[in-house]
Protein backbone atom coordinates (compact mmCIF):
# COMPACT_ATOMS: atom_id res chain seq x y z
CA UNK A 1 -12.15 37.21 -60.75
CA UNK A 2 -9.96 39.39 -58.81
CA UNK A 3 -6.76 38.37 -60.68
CA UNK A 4 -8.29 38.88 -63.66
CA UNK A 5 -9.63 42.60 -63.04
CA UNK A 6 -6.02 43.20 -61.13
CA UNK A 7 -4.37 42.30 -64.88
CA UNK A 8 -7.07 44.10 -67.14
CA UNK A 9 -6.30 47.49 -64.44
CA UNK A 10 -2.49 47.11 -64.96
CA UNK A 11 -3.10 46.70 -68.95
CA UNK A 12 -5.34 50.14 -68.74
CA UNK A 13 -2.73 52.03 -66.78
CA UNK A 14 0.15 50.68 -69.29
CA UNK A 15 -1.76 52.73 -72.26
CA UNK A 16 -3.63 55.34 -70.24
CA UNK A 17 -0.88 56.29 -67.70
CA UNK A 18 -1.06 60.14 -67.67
CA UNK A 19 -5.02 60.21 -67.54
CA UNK A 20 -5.88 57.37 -64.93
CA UNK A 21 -2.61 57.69 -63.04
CA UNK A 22 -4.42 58.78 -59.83
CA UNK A 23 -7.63 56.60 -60.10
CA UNK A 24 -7.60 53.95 -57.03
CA UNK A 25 -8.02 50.40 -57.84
CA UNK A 26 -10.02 47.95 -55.59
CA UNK A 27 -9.22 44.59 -57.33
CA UNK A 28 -7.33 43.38 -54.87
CA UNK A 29 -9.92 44.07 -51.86
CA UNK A 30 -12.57 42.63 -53.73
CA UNK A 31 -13.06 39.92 -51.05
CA UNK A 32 -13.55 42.72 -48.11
CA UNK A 33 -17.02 43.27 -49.95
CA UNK A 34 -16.36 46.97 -51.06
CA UNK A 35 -19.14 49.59 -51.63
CA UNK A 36 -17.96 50.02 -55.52
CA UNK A 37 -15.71 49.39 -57.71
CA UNK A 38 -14.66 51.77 -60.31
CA UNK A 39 -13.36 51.05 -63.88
CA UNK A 40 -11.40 52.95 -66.34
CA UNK A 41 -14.15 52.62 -69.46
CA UNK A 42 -17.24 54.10 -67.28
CA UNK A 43 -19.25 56.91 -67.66
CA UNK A 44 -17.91 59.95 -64.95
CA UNK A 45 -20.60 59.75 -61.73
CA UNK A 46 -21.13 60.45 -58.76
CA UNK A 47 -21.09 57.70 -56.47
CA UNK A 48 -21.60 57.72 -53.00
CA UNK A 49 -18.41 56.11 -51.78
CA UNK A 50 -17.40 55.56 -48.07
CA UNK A 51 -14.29 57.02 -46.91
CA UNK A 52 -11.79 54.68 -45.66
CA UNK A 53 -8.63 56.02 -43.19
CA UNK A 54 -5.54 55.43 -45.29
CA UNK A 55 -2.38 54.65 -43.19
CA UNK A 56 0.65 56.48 -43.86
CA UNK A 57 3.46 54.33 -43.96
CA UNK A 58 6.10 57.21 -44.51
CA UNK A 59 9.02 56.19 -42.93
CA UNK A 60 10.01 59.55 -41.43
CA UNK A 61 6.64 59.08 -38.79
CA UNK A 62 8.71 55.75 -37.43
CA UNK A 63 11.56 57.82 -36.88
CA UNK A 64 10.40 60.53 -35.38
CA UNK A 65 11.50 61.78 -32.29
CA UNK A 66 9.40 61.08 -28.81
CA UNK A 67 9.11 63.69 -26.13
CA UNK A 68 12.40 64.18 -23.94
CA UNK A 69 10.83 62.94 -20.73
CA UNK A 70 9.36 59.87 -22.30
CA UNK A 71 13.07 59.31 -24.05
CA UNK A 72 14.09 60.11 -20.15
CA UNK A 73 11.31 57.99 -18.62
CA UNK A 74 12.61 54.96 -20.62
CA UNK A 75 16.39 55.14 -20.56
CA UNK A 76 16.45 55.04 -16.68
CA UNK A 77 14.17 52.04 -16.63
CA UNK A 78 16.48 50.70 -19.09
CA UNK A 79 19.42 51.13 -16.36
CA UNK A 80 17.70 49.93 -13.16
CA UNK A 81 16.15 47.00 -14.98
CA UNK A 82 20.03 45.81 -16.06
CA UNK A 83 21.55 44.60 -13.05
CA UNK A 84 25.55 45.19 -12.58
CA UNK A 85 27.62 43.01 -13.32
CA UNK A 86 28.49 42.61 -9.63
CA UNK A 87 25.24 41.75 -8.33
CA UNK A 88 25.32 39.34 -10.99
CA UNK A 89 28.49 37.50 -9.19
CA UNK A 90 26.91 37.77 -6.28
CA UNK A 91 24.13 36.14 -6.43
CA UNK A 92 25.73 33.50 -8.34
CA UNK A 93 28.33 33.23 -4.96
CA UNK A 94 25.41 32.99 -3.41
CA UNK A 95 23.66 29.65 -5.47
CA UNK A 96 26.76 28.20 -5.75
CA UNK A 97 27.60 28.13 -2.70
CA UNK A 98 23.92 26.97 -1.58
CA UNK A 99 23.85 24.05 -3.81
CA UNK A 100 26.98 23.09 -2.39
CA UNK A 101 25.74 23.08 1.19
CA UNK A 102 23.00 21.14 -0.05
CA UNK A 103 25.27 18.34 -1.60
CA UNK A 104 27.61 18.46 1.24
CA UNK A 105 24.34 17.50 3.33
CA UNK A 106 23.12 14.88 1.25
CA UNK A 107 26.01 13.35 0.79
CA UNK A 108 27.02 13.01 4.53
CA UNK A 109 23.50 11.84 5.07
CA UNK A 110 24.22 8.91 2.73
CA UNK A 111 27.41 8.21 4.40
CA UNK A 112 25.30 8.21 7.94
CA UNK A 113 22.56 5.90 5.96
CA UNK A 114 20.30 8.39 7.47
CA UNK A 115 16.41 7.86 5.88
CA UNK A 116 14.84 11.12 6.13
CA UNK A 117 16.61 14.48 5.23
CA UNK A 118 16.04 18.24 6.83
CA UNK A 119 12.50 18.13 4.71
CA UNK A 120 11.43 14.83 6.19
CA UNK A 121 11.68 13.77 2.38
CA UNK A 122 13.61 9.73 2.02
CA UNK A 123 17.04 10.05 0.55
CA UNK A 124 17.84 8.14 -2.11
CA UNK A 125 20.58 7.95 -4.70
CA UNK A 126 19.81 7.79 -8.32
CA UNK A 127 21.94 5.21 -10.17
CA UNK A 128 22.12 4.93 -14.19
CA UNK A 129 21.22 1.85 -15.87
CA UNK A 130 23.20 -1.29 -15.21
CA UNK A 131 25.23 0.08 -12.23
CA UNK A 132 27.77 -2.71 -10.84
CA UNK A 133 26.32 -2.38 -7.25
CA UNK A 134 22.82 -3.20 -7.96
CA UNK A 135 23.80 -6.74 -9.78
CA UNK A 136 26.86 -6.83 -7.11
CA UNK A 137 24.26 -7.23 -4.51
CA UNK A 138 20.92 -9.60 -6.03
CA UNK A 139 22.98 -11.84 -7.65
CA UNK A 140 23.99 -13.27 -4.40
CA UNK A 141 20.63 -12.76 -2.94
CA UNK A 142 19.81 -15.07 -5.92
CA UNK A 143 21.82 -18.55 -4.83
CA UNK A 144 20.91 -20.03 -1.60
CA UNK A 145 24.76 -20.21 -0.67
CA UNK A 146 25.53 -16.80 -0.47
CA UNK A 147 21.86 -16.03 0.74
CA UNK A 148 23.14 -18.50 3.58
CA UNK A 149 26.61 -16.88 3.62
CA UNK A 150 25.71 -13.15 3.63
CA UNK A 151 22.46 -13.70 6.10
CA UNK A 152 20.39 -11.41 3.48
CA UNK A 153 17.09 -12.18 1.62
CA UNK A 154 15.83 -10.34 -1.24
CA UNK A 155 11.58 -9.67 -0.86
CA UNK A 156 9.66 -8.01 -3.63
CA UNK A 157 6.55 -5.56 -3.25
CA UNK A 158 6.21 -3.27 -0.75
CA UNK A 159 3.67 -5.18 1.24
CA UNK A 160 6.20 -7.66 1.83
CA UNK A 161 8.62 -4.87 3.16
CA UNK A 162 5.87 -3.77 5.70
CA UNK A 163 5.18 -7.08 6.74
CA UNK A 164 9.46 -7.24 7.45
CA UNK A 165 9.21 -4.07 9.07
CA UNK A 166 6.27 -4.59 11.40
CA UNK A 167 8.27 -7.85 12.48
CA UNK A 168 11.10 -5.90 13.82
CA UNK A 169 13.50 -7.29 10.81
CA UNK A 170 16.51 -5.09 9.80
CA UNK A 171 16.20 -3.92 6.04
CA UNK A 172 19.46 -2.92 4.79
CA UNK A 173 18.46 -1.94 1.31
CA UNK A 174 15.69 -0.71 -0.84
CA UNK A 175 16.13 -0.79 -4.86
CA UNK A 176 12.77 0.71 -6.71
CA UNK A 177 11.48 2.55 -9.83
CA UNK A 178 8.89 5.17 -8.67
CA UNK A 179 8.92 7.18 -5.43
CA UNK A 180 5.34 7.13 -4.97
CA UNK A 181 5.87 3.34 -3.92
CA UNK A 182 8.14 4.73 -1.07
CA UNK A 183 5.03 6.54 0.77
CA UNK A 184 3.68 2.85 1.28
CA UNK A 185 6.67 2.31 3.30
CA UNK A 186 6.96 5.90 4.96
CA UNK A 187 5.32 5.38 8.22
CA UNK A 188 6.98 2.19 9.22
CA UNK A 189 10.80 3.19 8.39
CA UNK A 190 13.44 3.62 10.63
CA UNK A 191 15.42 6.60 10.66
CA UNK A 192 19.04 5.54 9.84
CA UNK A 193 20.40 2.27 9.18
CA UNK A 194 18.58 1.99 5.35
CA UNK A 195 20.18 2.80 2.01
CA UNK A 196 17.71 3.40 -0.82
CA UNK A 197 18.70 2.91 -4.76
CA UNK A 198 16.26 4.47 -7.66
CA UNK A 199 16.79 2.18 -11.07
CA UNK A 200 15.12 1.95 -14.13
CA UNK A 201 11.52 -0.15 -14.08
CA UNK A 202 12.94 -2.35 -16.94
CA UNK A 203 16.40 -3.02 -14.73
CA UNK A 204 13.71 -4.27 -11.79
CA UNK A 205 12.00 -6.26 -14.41
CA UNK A 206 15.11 -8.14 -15.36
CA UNK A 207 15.72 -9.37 -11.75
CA UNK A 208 12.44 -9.85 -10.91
CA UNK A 209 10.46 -13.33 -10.53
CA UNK A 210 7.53 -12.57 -12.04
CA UNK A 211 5.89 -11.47 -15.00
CA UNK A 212 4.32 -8.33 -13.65
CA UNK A 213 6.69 -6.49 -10.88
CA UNK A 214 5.90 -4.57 -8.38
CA UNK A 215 9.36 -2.50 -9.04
CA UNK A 216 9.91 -2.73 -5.69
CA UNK A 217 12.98 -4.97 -3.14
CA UNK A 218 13.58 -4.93 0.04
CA UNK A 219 16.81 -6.66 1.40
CA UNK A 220 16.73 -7.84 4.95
CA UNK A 221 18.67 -9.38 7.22
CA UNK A 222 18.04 -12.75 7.59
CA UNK A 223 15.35 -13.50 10.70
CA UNK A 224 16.05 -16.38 12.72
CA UNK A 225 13.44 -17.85 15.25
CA UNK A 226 14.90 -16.07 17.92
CA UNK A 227 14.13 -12.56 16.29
CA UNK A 228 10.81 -12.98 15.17
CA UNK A 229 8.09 -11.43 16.90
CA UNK A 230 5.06 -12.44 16.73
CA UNK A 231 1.81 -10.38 17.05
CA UNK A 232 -0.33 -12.09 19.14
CA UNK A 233 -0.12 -15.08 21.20
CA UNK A 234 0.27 -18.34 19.81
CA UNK A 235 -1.45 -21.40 20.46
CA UNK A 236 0.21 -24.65 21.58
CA UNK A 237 0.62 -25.87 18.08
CA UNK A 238 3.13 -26.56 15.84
CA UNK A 239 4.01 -28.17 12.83
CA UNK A 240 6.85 -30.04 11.22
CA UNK A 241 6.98 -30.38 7.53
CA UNK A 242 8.23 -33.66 6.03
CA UNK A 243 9.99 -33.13 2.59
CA UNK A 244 8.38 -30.68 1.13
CA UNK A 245 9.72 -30.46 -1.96
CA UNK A 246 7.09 -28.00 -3.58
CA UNK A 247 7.96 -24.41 -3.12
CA UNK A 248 4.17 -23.17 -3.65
CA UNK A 249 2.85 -26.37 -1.32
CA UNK A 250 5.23 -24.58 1.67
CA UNK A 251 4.47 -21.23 1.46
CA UNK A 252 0.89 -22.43 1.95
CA UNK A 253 1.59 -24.37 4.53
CA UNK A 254 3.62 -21.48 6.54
CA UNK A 255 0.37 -18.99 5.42
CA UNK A 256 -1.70 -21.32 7.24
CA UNK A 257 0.40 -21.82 9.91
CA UNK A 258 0.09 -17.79 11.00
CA UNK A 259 -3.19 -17.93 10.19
CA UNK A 260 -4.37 -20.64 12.63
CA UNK A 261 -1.73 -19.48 14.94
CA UNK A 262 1.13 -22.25 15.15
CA UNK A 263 3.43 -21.46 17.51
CA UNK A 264 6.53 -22.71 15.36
CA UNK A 265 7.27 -24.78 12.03
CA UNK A 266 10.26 -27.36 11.73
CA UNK A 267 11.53 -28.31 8.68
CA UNK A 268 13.12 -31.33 7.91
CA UNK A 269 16.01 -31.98 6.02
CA UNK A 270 15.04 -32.89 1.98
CA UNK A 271 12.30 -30.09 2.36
CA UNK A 272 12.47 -26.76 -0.45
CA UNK A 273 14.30 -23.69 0.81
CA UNK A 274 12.93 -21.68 3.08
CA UNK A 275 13.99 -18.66 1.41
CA UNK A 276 13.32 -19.91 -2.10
CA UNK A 277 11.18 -16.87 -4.30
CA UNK A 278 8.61 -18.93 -4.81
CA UNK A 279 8.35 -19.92 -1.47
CA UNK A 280 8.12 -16.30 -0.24
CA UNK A 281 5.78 -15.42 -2.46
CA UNK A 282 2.74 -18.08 -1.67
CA UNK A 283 3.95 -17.21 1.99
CA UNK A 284 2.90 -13.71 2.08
CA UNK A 285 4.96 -12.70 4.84
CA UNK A 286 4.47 -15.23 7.06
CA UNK A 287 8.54 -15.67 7.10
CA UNK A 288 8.75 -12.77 9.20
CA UNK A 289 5.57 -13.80 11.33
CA UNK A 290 6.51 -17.02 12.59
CA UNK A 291 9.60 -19.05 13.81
CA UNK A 292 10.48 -21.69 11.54
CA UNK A 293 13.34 -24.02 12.02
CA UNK A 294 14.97 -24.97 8.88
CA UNK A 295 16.44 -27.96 7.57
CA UNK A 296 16.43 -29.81 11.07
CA UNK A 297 17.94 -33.46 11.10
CA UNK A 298 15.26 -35.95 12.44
CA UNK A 299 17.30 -36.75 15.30
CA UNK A 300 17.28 -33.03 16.25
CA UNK A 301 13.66 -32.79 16.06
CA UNK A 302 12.49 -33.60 19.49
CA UNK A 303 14.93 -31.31 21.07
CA UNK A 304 12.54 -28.83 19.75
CA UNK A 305 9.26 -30.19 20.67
CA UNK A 306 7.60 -29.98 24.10
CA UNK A 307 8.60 -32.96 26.08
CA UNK A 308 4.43 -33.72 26.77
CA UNK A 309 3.63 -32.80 23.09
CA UNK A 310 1.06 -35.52 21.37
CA UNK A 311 1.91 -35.97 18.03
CA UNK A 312 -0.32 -36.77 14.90
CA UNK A 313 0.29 -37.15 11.33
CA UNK A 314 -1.94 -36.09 8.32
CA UNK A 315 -2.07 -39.13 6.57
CA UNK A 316 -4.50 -40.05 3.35
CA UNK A 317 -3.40 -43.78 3.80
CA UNK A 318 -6.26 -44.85 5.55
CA UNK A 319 -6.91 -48.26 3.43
CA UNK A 320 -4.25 -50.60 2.42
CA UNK A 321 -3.00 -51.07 -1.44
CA UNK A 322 -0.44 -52.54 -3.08
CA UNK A 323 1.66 -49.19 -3.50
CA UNK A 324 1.70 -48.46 -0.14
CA UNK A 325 1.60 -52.00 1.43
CA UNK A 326 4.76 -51.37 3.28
CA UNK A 327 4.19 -48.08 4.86
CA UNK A 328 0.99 -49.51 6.24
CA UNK A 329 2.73 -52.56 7.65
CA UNK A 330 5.16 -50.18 9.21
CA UNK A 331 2.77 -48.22 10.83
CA UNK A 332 0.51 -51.91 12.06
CA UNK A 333 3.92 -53.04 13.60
CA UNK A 334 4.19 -49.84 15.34
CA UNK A 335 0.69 -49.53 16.62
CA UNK A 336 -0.17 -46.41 15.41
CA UNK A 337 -4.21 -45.84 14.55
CA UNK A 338 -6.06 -43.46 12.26
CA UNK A 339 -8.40 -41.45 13.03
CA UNK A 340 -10.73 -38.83 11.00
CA UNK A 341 -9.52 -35.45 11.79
CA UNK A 342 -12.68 -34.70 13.41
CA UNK A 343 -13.31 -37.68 15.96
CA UNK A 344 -10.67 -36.60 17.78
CA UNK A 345 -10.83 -34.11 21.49
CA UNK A 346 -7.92 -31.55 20.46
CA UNK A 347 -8.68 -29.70 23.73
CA UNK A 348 -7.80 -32.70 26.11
CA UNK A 349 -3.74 -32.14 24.90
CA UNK A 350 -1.26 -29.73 26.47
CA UNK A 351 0.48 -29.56 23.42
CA UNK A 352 -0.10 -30.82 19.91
CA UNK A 353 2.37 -31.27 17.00
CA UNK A 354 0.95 -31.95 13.66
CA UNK A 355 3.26 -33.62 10.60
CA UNK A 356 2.54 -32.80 7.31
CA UNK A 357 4.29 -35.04 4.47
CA UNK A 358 4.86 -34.11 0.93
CA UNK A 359 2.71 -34.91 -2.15
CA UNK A 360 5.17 -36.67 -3.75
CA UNK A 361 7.48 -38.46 -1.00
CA UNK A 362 4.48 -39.02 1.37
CA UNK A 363 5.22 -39.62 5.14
CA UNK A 364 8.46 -41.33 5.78
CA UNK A 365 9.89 -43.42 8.35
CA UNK A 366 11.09 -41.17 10.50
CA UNK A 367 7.94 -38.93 11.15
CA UNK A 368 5.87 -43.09 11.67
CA UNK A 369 8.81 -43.87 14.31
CA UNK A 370 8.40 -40.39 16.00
CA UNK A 371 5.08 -40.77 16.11
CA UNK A 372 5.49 -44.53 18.03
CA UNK A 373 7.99 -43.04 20.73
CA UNK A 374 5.13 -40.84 21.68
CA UNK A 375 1.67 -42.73 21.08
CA UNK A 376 1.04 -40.55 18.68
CA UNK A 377 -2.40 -40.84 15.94
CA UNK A 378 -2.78 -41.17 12.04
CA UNK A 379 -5.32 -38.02 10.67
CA UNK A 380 -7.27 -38.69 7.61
CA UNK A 381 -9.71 -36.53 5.88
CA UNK A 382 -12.37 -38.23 4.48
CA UNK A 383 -12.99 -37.36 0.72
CA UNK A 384 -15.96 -38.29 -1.81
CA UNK A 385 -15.40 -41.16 -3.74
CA UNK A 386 -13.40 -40.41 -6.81
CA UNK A 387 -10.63 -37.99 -4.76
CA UNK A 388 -6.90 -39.46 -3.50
CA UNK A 389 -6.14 -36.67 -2.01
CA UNK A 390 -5.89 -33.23 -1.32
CA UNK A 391 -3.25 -30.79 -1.79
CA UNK A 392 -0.91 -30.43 0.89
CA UNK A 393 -1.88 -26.79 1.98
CA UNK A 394 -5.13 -27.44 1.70
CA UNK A 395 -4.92 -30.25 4.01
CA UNK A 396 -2.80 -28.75 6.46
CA UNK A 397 -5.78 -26.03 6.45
CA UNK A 398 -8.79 -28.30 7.38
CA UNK A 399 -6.83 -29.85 10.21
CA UNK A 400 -5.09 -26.47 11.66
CA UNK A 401 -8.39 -24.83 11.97
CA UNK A 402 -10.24 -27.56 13.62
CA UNK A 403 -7.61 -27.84 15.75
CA UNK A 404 -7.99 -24.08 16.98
CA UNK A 405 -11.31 -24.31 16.84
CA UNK A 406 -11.94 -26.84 19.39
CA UNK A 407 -8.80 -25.21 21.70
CA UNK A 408 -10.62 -21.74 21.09
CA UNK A 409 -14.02 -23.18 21.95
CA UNK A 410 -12.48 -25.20 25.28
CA UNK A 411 -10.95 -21.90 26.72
CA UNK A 412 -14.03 -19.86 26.21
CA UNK A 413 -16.06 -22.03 28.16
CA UNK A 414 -13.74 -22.19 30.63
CA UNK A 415 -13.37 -18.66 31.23
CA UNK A 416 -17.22 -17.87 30.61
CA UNK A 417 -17.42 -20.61 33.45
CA UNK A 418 -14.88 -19.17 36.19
CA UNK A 419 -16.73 -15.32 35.37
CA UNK A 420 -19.88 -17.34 36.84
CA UNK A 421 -18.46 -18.79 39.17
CA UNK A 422 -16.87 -14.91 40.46
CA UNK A 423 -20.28 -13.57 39.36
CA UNK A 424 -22.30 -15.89 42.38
């Protein structure tokens, strides 16, 4: 509508220029609602219009001159708001020289492999993606030779790293993604000694060994069962661990072996890697809770057993088959009973040693010739009909906590009888 009365008004003023030259046309406010709008061909009225303000846009108003105090008022604003260019130099002396303070600092911190800066904030340098030192360093943390070799171990997850760190275990290194992850480990750091690497999460999740990572490591030193400390005192337990080959089935056994509150762990020679991932992993810390001796030849096991020590083995060969016809004639010819793990006093020993075999190998020779030199017992755990066996960690688990249940239960009474004894 309005381009078509915006045409018909241009037409009109083509042919009727001198009469309708000063007539003011409305066609193109027509959708600002006006009050009326006037055409060329009506009769001459008298309408009651509104007057609207016109703006002038005459350029001379733009250019026209302000007062000379304002002009005054704004041209020395002008000049204190534009600094000289010496104050600019300065205070660029001044940054410069601040920032390199700061990296001076930092960098002499990292030399120091100080932890906390001025700020108590961790230092930490920021590599790039696939810097040399980062696959320098796991890749021997990866083979068990230059694990052995370099006396480092490579933990993920920053539980792990607390559990290392609670145990007194020097970490040398500590390659994550996200900071945040580093206020886990905060309260337990030391204050030098520790040299921290950011990387990318997707360069963690190429070294890592599993399918979700924490983006977390931790590299320690290796403990040795000298070093370890231990949090509370053990009982007079311990266990030896007779070719293990499973890495899952010996991280259980260790976790139990905390948990009940072994006083040591010997492994034989043939068993997994102690340091294996997997094995430190279904662990969960126990490594660095816990001495474990580590592939010890048989010969050398007594030397680190209690001379008085009664030894039993966990055995699920209670009944004799034709597959393992010749183990059980071993153990007739050397005497040595079985027992269920319940029937027997645990609290009469001074010292008890318990020998777990693997699922797959079984109990061998050695552990059924150990067990004759010191009168020792066969352990079974008797199953509903249907079941061989259990699973070696489990196993471990029902005997290891009956074990300290009935030493737990012996020394309570006896103390609960000596306070009545100081009580009359």
């Amino acid at each position: 509508m309005s381009r078509a009365l915006n045409y018909l008004s241009q037409v009109l003023l083509q042919q009727h220029q001198p009469t309708f030259g000063s007539v003011r046309l409305y066609a193109r406010w027509m959708n600002r609602k006006p009050v009326k709008v006037l055409l060329p061909l009506e009769p001459e009225t008298k309408p009651n219009l509104k007057k609207e303000k016109v703006i002038s846009l005459d350029a001379s108003i733009l250019n026209k001159p302000k007062d000379k105090q304002q002009v005054q008022n704004q041209s020395a604003e002008a000049v204190n708001s534009v600094p000289t260019p010496n104050l600019n130099q300065k205070k660029a002396k001044e940054i410069k020289s601040k920032r390199d303070e700061t990296l001076k600092k930092r960098l002499f911190y990292l030399s120091q492999k100080k932890v906390f800066d001025d700020n108590n904030e961790i230092i930490f340098e920021k590599l790039k993606e696939n810097d040399g030192r980062i696959s320098h360093l796991l890749v021997k943390l990866k083979s068990k030779k230059d694990r052995l070799r370099t006396g480092q171990v490579l933990v993920e997850g920053w539980r792990m790293i607390v559990d290392g760190l609670e145990a007194k275990c020097k970490l040398n290194y500590v390659i994550f993604s996200q900071t945040e992850d580093l206020n886990n480990l905060r309260p337990f750091l030391p204050k030098t000694g520790v040299v921290f690497y950011k990387i990318p999460y997707k360069e963690i999740k190429l070294w890592s060994d599993v399918e979700t990572s924490p983006g977390i490591f931790g590299v320690f030193e290796m403990p040795t069962s000298d070093n370890v400390k231990q949090l509370s005192k053990p009982l007079p337990f311990s266990l030896i661990c007779d070719n293990i080959r499973v890495p899952g089935n010996l991280g259980a056994i260790l976790r139990v072996a905390v948990g009940a509150g072994c006083e040591k762990v010997i492994l034989s020679k043939g068993c997994v890697d102690l340091w294996d991932p997997k094995v430190i992993r279904s662990a969960a810390g126990a490594h660095f809770r816990l001495p474990v001796h580590s592939s010890v030849e048989w010969d050398e096991i007594p030397k680190h057993l209690e001379q008085d020590t009664s030894i039993f083995i966990a055995d699920s060969n209670a009944k004799v088959n034709e597959e393992t016809e010749n183990a059980i004639d071993l153990m007739e010819d050397m005497q040595i009973p079985v027992l269920p793990y319940y029937g027997v006093q645990f609290s009469s020993f001074k010292n008890i040693t318990l020998i777990i075999g693997g699922e797959t190998e079984g109990i061998s020779e050695n552990s059924y010739a150990l067990a004759a030199q010191k009168n020792g017992l066969r352990l079974n755990i008797p199953l509903q009909r249907g079941v061989d066996s259990l699973n070696t960690g489990m196993a471990t688990a029902v005997i290891a906590f009956e074990i300290r249940r009935q030493l737990i239960e012996a020394w309570t009474k006896a103390k609960n009888e000596r306070l009545t004894v100081h009580a009359t």
